[in-house]
C-alpha atoms as a PDB file:
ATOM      1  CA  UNK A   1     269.673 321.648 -31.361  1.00  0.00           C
ATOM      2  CA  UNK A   2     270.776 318.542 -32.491  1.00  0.00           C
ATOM      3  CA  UNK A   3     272.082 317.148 -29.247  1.00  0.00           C
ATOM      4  CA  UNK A   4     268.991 318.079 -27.833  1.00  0.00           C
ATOM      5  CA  UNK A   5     266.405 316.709 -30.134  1.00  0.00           C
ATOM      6  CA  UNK A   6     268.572 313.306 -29.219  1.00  0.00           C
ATOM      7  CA  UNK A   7     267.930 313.727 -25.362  1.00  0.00           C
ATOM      8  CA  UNK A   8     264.505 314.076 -26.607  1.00  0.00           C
ATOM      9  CA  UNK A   9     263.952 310.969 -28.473  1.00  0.00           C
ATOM     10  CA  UNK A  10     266.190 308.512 -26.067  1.00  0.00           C
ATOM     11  CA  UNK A  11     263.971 310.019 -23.371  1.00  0.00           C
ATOM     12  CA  UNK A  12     260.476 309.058 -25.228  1.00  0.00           C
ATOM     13  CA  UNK A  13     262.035 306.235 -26.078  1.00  0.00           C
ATOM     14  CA  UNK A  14     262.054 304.853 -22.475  1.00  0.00           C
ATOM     15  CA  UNK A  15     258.736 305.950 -21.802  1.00  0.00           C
ATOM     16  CA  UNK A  16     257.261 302.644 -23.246  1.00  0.00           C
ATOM     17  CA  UNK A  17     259.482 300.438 -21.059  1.00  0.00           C
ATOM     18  CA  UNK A  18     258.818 302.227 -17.921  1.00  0.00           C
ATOM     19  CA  UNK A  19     255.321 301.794 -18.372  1.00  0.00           C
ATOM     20  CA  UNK A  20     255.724 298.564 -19.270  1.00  0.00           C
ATOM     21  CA  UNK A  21     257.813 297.626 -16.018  1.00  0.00           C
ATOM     22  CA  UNK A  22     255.128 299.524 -14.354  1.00  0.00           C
ATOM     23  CA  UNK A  23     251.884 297.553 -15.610  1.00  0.00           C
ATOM     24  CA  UNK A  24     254.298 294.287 -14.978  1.00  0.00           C
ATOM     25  CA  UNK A  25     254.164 295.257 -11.323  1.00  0.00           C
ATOM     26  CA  UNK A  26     250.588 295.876 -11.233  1.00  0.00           C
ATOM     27  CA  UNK A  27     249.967 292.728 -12.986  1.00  0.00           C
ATOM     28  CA  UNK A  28     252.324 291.077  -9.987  1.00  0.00           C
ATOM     29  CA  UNK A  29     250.119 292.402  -7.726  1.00  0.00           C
ATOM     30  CA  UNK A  30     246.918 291.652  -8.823  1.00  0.00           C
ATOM     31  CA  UNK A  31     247.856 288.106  -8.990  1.00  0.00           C
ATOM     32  CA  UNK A  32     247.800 287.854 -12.572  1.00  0.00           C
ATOM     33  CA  UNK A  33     251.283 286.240 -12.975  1.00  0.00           C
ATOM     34  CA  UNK A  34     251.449 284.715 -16.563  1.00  0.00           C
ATOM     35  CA  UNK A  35     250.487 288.666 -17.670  1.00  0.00           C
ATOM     36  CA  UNK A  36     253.324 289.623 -15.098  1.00  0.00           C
ATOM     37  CA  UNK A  37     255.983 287.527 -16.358  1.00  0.00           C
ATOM     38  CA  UNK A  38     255.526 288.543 -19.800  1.00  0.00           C
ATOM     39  CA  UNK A  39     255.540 292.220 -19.337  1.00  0.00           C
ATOM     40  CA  UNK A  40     258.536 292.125 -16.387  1.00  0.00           C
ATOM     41  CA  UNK A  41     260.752 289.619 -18.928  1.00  0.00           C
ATOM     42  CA  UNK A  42     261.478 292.112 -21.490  1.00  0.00           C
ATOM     43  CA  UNK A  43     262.420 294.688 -18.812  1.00  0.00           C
ATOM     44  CA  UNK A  44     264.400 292.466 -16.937  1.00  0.00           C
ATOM     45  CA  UNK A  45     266.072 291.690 -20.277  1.00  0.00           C
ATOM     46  CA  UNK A  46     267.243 295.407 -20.494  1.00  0.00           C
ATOM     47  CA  UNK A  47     268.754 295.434 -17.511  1.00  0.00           C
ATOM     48  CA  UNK A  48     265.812 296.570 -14.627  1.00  0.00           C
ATOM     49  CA  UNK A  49     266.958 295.145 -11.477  1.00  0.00           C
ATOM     50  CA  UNK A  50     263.868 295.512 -10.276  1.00  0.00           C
ATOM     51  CA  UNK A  51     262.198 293.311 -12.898  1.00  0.00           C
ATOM     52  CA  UNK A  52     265.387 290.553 -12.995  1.00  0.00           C
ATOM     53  CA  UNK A  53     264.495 290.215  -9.402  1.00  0.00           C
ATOM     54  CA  UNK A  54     261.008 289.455  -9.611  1.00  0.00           C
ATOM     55  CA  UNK A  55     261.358 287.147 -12.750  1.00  0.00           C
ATOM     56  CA  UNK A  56     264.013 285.368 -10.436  1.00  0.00           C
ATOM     57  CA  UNK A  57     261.259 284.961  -7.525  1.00  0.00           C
ATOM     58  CA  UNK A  58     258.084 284.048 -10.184  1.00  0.00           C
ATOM     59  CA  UNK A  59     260.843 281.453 -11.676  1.00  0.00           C
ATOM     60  CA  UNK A  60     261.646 280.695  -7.977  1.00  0.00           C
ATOM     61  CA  UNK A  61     258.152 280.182  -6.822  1.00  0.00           C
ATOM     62  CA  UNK A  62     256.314 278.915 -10.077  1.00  0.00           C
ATOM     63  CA  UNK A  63     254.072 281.787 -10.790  1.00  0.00           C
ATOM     64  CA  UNK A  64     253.377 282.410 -14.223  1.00  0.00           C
ATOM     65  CA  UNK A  65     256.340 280.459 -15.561  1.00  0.00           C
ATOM     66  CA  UNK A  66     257.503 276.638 -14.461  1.00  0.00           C
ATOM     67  CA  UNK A  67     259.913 276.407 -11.939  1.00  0.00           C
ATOM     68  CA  UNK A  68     263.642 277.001 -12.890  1.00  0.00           C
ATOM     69  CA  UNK A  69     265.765 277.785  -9.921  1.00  0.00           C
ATOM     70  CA  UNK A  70     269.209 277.521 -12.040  1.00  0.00           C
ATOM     71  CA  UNK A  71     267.272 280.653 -14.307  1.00  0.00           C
ATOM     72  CA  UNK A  72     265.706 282.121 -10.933  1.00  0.00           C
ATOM     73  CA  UNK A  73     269.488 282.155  -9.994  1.00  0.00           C
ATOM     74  CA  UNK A  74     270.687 284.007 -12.790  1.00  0.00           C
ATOM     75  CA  UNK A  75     268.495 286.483 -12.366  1.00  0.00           C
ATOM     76  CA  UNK A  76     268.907 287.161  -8.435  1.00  0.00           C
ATOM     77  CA  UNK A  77     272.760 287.540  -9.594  1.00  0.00           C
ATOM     78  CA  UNK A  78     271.952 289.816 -12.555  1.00  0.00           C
ATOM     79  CA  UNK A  79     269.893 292.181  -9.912  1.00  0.00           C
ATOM     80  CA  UNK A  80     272.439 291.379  -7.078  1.00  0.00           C
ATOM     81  CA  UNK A  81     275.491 293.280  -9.445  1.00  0.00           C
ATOM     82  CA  UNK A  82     273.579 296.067  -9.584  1.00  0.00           C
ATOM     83  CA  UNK A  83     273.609 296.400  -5.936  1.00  0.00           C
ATOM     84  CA  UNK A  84     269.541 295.209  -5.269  1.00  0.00           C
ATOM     85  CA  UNK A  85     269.363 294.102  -1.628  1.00  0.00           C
ATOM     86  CA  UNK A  86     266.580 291.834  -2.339  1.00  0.00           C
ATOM     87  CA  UNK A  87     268.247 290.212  -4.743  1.00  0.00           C
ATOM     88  CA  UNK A  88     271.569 289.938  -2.783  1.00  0.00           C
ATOM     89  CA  UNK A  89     269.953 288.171   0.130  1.00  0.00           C
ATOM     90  CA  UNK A  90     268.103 285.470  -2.288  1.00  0.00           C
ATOM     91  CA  UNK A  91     271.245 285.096  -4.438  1.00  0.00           C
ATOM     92  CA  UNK A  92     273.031 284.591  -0.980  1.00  0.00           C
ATOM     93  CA  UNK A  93     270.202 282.079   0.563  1.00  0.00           C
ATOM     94  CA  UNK A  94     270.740 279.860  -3.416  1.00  0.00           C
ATOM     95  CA  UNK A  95     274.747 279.612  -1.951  1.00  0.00           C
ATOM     96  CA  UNK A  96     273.337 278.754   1.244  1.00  0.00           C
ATOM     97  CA  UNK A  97     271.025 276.010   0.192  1.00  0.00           C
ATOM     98  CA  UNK A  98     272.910 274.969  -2.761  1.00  0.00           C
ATOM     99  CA  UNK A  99     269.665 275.763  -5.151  1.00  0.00           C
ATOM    100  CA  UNK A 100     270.509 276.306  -8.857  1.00  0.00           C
ATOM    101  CA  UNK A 101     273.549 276.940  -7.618  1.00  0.00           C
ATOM    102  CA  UNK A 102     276.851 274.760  -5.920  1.00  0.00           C
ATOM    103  CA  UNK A 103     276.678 275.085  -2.338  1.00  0.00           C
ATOM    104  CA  UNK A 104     279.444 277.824  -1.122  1.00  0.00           C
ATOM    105  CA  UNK A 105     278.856 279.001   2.356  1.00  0.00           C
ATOM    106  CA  UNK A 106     282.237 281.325   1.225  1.00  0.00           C
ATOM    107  CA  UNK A 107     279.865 283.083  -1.236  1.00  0.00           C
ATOM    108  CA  UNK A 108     276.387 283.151   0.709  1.00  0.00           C
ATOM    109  CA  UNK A 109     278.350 285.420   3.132  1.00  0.00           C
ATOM    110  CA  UNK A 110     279.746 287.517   0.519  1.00  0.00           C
ATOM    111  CA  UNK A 111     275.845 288.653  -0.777  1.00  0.00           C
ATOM    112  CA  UNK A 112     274.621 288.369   2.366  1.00  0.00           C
ATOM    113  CA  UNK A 113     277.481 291.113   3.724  1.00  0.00           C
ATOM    114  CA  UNK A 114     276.068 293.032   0.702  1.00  0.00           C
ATOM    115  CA  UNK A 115     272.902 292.964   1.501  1.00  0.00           C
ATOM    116  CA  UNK A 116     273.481 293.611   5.066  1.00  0.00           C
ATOM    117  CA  UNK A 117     275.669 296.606   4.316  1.00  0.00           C
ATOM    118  CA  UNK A 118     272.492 298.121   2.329  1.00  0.00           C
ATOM    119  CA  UNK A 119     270.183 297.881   5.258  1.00  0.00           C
ATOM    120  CA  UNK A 120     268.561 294.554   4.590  1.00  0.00           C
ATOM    121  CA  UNK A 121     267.862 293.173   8.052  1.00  0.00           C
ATOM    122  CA  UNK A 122     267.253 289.394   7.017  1.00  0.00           C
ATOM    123  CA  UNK A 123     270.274 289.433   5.507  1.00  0.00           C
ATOM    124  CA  UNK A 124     272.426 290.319   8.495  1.00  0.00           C
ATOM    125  CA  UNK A 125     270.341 287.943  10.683  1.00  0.00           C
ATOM    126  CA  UNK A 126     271.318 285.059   8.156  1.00  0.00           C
ATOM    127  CA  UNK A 127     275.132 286.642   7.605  1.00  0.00           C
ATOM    128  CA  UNK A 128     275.697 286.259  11.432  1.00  0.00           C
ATOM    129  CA  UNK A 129     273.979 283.155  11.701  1.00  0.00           C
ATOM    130  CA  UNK A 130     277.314 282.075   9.227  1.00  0.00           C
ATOM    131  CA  UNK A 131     279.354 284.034  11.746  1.00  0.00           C
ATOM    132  CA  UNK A 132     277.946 282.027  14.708  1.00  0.00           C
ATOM    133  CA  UNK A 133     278.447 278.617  12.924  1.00  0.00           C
ATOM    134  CA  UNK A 134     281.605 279.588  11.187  1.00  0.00           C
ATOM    135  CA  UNK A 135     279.744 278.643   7.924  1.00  0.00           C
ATOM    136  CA  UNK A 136     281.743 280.098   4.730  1.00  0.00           C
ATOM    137  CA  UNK A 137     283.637 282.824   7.011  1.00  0.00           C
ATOM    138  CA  UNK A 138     285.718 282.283  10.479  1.00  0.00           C
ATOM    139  CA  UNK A 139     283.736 282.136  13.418  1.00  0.00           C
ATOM    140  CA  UNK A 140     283.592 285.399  15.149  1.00  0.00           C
ATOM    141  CA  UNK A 141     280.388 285.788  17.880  1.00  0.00           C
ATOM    142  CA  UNK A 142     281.066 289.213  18.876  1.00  0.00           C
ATOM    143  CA  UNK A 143     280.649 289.716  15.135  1.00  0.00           C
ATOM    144  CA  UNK A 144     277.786 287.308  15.195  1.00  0.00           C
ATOM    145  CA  UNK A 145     275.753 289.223  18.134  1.00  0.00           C
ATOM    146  CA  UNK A 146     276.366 292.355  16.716  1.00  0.00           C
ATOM    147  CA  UNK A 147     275.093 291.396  12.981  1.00  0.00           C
ATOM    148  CA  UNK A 148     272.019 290.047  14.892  1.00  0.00           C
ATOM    149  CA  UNK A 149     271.454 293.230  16.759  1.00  0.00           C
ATOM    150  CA  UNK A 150     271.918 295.026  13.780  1.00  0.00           C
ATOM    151  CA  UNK A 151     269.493 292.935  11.820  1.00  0.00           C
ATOM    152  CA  UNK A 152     266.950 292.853  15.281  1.00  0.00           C
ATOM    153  CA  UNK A 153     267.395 296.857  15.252  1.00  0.00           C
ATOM    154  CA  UNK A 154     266.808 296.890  11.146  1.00  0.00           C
ATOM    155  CA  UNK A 155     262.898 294.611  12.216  1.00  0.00           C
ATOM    156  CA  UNK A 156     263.837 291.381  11.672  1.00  0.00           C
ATOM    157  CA  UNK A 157     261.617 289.728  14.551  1.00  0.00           C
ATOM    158  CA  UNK A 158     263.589 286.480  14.298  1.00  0.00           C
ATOM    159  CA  UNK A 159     267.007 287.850  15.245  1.00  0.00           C
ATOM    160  CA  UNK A 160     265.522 288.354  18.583  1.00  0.00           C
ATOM    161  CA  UNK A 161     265.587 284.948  19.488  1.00  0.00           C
ATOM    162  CA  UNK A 162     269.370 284.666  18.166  1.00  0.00           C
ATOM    163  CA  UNK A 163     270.608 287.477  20.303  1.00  0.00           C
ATOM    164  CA  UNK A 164     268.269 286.616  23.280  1.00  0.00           C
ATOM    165  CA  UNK A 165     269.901 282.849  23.158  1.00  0.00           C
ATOM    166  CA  UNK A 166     273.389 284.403  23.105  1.00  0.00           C
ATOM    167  CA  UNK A 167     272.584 286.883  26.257  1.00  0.00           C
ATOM    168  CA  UNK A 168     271.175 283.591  28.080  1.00  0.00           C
ATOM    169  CA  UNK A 169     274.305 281.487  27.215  1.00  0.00           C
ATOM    170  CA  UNK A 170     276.691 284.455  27.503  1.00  0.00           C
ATOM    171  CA  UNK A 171     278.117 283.391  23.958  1.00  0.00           C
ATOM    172  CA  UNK A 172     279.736 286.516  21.897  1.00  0.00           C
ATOM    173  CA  UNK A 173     278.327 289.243  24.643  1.00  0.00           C
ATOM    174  CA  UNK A 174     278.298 289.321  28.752  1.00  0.00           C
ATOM    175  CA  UNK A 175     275.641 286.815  29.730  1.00  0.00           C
ATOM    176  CA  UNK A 176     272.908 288.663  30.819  1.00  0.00           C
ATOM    177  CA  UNK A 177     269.892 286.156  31.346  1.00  0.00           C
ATOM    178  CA  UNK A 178     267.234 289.108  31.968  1.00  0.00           C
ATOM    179  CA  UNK A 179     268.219 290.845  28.878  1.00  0.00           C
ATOM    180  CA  UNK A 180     267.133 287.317  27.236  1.00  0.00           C
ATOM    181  CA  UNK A 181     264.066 287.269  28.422  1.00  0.00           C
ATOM    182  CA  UNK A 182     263.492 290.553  27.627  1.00  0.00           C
ATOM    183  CA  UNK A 183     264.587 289.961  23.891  1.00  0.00           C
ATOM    184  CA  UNK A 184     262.638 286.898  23.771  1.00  0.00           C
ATOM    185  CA  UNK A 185     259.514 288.614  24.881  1.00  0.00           C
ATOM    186  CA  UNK A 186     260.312 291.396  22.561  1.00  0.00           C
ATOM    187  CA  UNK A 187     259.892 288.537  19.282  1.00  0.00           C
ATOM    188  CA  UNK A 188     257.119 286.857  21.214  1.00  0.00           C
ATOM    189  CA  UNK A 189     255.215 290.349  20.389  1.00  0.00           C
ATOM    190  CA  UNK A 190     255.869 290.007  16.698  1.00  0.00           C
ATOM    191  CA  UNK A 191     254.577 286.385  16.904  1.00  0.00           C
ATOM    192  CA  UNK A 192     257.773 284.883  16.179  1.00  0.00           C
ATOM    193  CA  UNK A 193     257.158 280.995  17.251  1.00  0.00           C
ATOM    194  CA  UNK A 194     260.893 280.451  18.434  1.00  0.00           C
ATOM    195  CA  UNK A 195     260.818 283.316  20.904  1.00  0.00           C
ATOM    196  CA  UNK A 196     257.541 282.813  21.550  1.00  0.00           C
ATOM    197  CA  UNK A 197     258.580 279.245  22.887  1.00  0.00           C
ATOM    198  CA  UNK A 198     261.521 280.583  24.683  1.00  0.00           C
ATOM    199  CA  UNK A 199     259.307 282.858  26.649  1.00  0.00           C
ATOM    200  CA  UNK A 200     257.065 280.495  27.722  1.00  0.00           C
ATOM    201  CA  UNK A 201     260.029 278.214  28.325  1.00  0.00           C
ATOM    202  CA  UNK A 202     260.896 280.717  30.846  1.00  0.00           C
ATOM    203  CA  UNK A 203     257.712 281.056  31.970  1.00  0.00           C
ATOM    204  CA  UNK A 204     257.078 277.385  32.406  1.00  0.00           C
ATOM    205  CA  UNK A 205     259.810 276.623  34.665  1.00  0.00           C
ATOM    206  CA  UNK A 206     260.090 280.106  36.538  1.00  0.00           C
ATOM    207  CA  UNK A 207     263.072 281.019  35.504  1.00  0.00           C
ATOM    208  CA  UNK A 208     264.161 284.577  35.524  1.00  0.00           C
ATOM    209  CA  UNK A 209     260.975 285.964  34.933  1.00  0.00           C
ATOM    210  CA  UNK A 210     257.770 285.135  37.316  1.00  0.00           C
ATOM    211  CA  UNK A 211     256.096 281.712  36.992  1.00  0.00           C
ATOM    212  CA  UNK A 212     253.092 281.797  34.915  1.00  0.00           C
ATOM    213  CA  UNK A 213     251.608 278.558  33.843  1.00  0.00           C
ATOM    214  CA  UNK A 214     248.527 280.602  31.754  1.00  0.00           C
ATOM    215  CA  UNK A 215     251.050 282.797  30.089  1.00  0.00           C
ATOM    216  CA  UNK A 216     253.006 279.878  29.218  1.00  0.00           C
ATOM    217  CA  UNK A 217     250.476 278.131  27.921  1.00  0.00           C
ATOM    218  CA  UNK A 218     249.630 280.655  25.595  1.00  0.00           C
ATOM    219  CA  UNK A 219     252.941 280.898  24.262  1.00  0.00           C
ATOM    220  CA  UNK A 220     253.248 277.372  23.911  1.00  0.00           C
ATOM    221  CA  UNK A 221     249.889 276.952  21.762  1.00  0.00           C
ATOM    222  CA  UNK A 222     250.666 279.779  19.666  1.00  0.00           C
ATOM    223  CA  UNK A 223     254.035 278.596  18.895  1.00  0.00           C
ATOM    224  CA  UNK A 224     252.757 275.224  17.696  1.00  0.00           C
ATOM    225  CA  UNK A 225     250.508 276.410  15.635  1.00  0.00           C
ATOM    226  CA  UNK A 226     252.764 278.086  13.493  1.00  0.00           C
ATOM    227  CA  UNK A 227     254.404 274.294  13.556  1.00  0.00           C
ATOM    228  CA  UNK A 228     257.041 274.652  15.735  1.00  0.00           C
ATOM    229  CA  UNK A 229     258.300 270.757  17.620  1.00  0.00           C
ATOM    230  CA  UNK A 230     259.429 272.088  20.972  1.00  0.00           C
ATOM    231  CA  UNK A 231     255.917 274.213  20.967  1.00  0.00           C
ATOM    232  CA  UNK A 232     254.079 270.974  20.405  1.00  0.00           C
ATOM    233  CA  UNK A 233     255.643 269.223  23.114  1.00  0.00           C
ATOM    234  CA  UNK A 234     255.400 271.628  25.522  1.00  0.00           C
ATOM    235  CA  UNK A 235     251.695 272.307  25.013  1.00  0.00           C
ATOM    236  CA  UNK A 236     251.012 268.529  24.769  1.00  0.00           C
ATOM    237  CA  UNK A 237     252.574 267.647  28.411  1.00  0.00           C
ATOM    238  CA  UNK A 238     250.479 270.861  29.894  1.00  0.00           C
ATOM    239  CA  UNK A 239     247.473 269.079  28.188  1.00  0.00           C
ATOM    240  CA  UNK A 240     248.404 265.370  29.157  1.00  0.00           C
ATOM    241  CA  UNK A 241     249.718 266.622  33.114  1.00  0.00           C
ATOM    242  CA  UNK A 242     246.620 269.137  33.647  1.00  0.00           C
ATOM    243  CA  UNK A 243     249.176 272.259  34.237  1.00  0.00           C
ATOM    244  CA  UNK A 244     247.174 275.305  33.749  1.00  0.00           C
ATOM    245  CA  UNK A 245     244.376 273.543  31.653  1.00  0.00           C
ATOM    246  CA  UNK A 246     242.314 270.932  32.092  1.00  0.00           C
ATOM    247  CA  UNK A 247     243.718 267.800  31.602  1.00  0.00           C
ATOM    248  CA  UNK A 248     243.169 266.264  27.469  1.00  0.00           C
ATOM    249  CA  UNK A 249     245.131 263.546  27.120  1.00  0.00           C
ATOM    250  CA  UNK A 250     243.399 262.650  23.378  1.00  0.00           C
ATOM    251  CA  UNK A 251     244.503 266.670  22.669  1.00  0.00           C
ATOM    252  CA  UNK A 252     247.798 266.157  24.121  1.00  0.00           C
ATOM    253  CA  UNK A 253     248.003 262.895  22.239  1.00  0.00           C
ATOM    254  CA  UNK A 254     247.249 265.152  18.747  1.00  0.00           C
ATOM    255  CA  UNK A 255     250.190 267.541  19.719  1.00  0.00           C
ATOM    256  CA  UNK A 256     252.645 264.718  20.437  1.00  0.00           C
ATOM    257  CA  UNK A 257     251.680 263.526  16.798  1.00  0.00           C
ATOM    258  CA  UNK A 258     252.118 266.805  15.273  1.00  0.00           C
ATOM    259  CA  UNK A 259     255.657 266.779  16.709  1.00  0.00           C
ATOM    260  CA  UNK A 260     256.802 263.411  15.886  1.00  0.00           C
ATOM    261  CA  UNK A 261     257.794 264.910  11.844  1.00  0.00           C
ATOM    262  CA  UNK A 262     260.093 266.725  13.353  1.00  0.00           C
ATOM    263  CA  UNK A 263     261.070 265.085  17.180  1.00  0.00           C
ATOM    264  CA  UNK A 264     260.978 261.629  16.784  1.00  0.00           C
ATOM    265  CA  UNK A 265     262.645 260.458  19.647  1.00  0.00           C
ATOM    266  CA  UNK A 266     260.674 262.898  21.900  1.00  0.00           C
ATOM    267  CA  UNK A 267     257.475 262.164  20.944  1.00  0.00           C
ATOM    268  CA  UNK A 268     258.114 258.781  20.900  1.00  0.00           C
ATOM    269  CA  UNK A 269     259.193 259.407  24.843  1.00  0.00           C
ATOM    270  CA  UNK A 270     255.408 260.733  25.444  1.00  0.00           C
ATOM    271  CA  UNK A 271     253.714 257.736  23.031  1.00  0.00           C
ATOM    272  CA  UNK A 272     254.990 255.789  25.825  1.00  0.00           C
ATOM    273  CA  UNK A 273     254.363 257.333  28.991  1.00  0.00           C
ATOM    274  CA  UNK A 274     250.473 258.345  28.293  1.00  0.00           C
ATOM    275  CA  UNK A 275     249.941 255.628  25.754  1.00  0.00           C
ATOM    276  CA  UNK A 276     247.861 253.217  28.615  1.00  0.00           C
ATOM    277  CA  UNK A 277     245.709 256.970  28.951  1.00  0.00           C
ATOM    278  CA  UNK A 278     244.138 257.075  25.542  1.00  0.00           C
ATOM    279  CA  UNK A 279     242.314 254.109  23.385  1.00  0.00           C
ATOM    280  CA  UNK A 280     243.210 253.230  20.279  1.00  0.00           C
ATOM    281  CA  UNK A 281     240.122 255.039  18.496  1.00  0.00           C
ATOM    282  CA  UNK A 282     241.561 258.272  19.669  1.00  0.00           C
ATOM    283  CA  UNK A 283     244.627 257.492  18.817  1.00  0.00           C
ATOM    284  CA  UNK A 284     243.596 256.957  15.296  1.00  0.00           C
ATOM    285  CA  UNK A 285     241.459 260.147  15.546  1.00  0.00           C
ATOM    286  CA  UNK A 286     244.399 262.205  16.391  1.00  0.00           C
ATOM    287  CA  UNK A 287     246.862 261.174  13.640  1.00  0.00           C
ATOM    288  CA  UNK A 288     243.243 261.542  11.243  1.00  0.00           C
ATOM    289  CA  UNK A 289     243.832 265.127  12.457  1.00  0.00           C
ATOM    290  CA  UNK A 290     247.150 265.227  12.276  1.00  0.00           C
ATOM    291  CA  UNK A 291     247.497 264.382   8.693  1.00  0.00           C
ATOM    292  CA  UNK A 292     244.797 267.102   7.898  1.00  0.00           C
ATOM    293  CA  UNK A 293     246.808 269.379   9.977  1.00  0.00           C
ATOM    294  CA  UNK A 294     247.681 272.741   8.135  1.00  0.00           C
ATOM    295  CA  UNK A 295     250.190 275.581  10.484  1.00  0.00           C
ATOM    296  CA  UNK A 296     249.222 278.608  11.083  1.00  0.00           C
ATOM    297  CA  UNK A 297     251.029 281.005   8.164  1.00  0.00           C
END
């Protein structure tokens, strides 16, 4: 009777901090992340992986709490021991980056195999990204292609582009430069902006697949919204040459500038060969934009 009047009372006991971790959640949620962190911090303190993960991202991110990434790391680690995926991958990307952490590409791949082994698709994707580079681990791309087929079968829409670059450069697999496109199209349908660009890439130039300047074109402007260079200086030429739109050389001129953060030396290339094209009060109009320039999320 005894023994089971103690069941009773650890069990009510816990009642309190389940709710608690489950109001926390809601809080998270709704936004309300001050509320959030002060309900999840007690439960996170008890051991809830759950809750020492989400402290770790709130700490991570700022919400509710001032930024602490050493603290944020902690936390990831606590969760990542108890065999949290979530927490295993963002432990693993603080190795990566060196964030609140020393740098040690040895032990990113050691969470990230973690992870990866639980199911966690990003994970793999960045785990064979390390096997590709030979980052932390020796570099093995058989290993490499099939962690990112893993992590492209498990929905992560960016491995696409990983695996679709090694079937095009027959690197780790048997080159197969249809089976590219077809993996590149395959992330261009989950709006990924670096297969999106290798599509139209394709497209572009008419190789493999069928020449389609319109299709291109669409890839190309999608992909530099979302901020990516290449994008950008695709869909700038196609506005400053007139290829499947009507030539825009103050457009293209925009697009150039959006891409010089990032590609320098390229955009510089186009600065030069259209810069005779455009007056300077379009110019100044386009880096105007430019600086008020927000990518597409």
């Amino acid at each position: 009777m005894a023994a089971v009047l103690g069941i009773f009372l650890v069990c009510l006991a816990s009642v309190p901090a389940r709710a608690d971790n489950a109001i926390g959640m809601a809080a998270l949620e709704a936004g309300d992340f001050g509320r959030a962190y002060a309900l999840l911090l007690p439960e996170a303190e008890a051991g809830n992986a759950v809750a020492q993960y989400e402290i770790g991202r709130m700490l991570d991110s700022g919400r509710g709490v001032a930024i602490d990434a050493a603290a944020a790391a902690e936390w990831f680690r606590a969760a990542a021991e108890q065999d949290y995926a979530r927490a295993q991958h963002a432990i693993a990307t603080y190795f990566e980056e060196g964030k609140g952490v020393y740098q040690d590409m040895a032990q990113a791949a050691h969470w990230y195999g973690r992870a990866a082994a639980l199911g966690n698709a990003k994970a793999a994707r960045n785990l064979g990204n390390l096997y590709l580079e030979g980052n932390g681990v020796t570099r093995d791309l058989i290993h490499a292609a099939a962690l990112f087929r893993r992590a492209a079968d498990g929905g992560n829409s960016k491995a696409y582009k990983n695996l679709g670059y090694m079937y095009y450069f027959g690197t780790g697999v048997v080159q197969d430069a249809q089976h590219a496109a077809d993996l590149f199209r395959l992330g261009a349908e989950d709006e990924d902006a670096k297969s999106e660009f290798a599509l139209g890439f394709l497209q572009y130039h008419g190789e493999i697949v069928e020449k389609d300047l319109a299709s291109a074109l669409a890839l190309f402007q999608s992909a530099a919204a979302k901020g990516h260079a290449d994008g950008q200086i695709f869909l700038g030429r196609m506005l400053a040459e007139g290829e499947g739109i009507e030539q825009d050389i103050a457009e293209a001129w925009f697009w150039f500038t959006l891409a010089e953060a990032q590609e320098p030396r390229i955009a510089s290339y186009y600065f030069g060969k259209y810069g005779g094209a455009i007056d300077t009060t379009h110019k100044e109009a386009a880096r105007l934009r430019a600086k008020l320039w927000v990518p597409k999320s």
